[in-house]
Protein backbone atom coordinates (compact mmCIF):
# COMPACT_ATOMS: atom_id res chain seq x y z
CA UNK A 1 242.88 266.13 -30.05
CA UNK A 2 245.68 268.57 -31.57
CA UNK A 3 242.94 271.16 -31.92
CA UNK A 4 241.86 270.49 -27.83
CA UNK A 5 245.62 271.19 -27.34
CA UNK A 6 246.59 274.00 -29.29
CA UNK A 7 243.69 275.66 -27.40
CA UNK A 8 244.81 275.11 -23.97
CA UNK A 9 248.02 276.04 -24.59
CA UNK A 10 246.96 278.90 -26.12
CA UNK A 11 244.92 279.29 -23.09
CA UNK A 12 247.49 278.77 -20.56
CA UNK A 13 249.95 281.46 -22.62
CA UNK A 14 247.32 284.09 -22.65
CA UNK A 15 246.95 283.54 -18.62
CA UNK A 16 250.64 283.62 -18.19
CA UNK A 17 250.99 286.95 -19.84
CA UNK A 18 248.12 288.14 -18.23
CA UNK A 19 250.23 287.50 -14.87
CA UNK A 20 253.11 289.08 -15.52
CA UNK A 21 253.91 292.39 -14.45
CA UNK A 22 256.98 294.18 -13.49
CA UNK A 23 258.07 294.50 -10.24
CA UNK A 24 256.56 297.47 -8.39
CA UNK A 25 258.99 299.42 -5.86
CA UNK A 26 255.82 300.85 -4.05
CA UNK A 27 257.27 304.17 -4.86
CA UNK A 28 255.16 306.18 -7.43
CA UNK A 29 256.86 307.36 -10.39
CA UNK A 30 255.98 309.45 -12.98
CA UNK A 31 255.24 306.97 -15.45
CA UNK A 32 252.29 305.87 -13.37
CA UNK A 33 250.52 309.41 -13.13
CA UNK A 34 251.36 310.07 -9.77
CA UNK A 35 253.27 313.44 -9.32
CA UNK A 36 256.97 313.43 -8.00
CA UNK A 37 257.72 316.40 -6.34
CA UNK A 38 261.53 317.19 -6.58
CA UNK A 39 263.35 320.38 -4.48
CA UNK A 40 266.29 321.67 -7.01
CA UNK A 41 269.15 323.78 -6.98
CA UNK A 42 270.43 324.50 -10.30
CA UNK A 43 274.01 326.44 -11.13
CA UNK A 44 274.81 327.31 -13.92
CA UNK A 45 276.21 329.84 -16.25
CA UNK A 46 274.14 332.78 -18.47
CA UNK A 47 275.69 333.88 -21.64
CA UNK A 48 275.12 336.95 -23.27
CA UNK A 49 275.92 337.34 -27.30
CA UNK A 50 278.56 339.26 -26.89
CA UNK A 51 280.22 335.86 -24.87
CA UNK A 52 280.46 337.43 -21.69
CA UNK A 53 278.91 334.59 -19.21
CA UNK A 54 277.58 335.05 -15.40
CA UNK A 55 276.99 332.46 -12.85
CA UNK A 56 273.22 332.40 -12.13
CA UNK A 57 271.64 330.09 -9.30
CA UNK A 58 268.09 328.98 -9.24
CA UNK A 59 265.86 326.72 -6.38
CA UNK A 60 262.93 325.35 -7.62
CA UNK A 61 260.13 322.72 -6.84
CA UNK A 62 259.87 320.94 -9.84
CA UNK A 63 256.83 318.72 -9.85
CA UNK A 64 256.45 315.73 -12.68
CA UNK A 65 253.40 314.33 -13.47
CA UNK A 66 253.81 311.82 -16.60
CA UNK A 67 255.72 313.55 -19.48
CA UNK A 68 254.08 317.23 -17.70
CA UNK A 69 255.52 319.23 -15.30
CA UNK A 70 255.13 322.39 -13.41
CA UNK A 71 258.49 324.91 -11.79
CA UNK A 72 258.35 327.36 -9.80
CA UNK A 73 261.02 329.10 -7.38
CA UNK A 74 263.53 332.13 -7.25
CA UNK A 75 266.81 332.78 -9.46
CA UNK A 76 269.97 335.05 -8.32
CA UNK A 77 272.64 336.64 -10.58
CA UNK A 78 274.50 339.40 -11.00
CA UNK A 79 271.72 341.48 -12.15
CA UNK A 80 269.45 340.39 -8.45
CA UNK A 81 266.76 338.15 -7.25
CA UNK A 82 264.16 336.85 -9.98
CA UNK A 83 260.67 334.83 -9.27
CA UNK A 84 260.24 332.43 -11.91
CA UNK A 85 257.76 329.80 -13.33
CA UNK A 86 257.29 327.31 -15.90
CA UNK A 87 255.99 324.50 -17.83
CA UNK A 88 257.31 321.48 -19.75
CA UNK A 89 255.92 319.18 -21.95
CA UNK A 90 258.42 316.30 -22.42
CA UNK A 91 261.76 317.49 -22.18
CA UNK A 92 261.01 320.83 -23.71
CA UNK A 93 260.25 323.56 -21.04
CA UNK A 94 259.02 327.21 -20.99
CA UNK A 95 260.13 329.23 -18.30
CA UNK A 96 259.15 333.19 -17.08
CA UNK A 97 261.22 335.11 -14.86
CA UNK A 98 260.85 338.54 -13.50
CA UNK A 99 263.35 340.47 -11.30
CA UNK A 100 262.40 341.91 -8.09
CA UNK A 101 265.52 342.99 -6.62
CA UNK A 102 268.91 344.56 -8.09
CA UNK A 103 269.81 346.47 -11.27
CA UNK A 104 267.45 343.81 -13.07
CA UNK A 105 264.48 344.73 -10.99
CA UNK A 106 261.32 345.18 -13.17
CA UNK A 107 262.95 343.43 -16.39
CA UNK A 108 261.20 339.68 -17.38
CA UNK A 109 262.84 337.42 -19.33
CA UNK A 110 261.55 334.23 -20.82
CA UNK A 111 263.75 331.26 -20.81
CA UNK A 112 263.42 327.89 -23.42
CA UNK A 113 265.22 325.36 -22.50
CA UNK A 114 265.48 321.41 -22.67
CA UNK A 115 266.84 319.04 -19.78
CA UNK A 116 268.33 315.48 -19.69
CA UNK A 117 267.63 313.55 -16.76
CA UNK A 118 270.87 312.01 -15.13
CA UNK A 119 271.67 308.37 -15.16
CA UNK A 120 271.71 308.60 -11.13
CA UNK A 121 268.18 308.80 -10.61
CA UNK A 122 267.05 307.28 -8.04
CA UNK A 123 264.21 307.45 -5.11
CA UNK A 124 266.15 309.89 -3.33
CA UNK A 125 268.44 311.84 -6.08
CA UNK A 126 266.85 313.49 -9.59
CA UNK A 127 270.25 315.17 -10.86
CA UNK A 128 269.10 317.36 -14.24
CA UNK A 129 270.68 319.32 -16.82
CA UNK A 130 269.60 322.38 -18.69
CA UNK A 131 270.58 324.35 -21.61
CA UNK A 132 268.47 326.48 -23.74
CA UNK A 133 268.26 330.15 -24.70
CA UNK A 134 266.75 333.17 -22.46
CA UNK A 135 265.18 336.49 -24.21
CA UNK A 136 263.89 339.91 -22.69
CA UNK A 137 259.89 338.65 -22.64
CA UNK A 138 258.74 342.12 -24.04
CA UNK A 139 260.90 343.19 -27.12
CA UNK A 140 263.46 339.79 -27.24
CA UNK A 141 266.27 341.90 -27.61
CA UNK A 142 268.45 340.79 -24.81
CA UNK A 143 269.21 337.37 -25.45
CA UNK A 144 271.65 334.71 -24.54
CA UNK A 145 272.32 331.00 -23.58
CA UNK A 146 272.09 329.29 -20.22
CA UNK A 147 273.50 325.97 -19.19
CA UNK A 148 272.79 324.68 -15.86
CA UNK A 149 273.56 321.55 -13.52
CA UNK A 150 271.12 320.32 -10.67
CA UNK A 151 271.13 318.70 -7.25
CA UNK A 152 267.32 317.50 -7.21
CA UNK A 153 266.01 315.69 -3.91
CA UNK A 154 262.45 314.55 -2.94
């Protein structure tokens, strides 16, 4: 009889697990495969090795699928109007930008850079930060640090 009872209450544990799920917003998120699709606008600050710093902007579609995602979008600084794109894996990200407008025009630069995603997240708000390093793409010799804060909305 103990036997007969351990296994139905063994039973009736494995069905009760087996019925238990979190509750689902109906929302996709990342976690679940499905992309999220975020519009951005970083600012934030370049600096060059010599300390000087510039204020750079940069709007982006950011799109996350799992711990992948894929940026793309434009950049403006003092030295014009870039087109960049990018990967990350995780938090680490790889982006390219090349200028095509101002005294920068014709220069590419590749930017590494990791972001934390802000407590506020929410269905409606994705607020990121950045900071990694940025390097001319062909010879690395002009390099420097960026920093950057974002206003992220679906």
């Amino acid at each position: 009889m103990k036997k007969i009872l351990m296994m139905v209450s063994a039973a009736c544990f494995a069905a009760l697990l087996v019925n238990c799920k979190k509750k689902d917003s109906g929302a996709p998120t990342a976690a679940s495969g499905a992309a999220e699709v975020w519009k951005c606008d970083f600012k934030g600050t370049n600096t060059a090795p010599n300390g000087e710093t510039a204020p750079f902007s940069w709007k982006v579609t950011w799109t996350e699928t799992g711990d992948k995602s894929t940026i793309s979008g434009q950049g403006q600084d003092v030295d014009g109007q870039s087109n960049t794109s990018g990967t990350c894996d995780g938090k680490k990200c790889k982006v390219h930008e090349e200028y095509i407008s101002g005294s920068g025009k014709g220069k590419i630069y590749d930017w590494d850079f990791t972001y934390t995603d802000a407590e506020t997240r929410n269905e409606n708000v994705y607020v990121t930060t950045l900071s990694g390093t940025f390097a001319a793409a062909k010879d690395k010799s002009d390099t420097g640090k960026l920093t950057a804060k974002a206003d992220c909305k679906r």
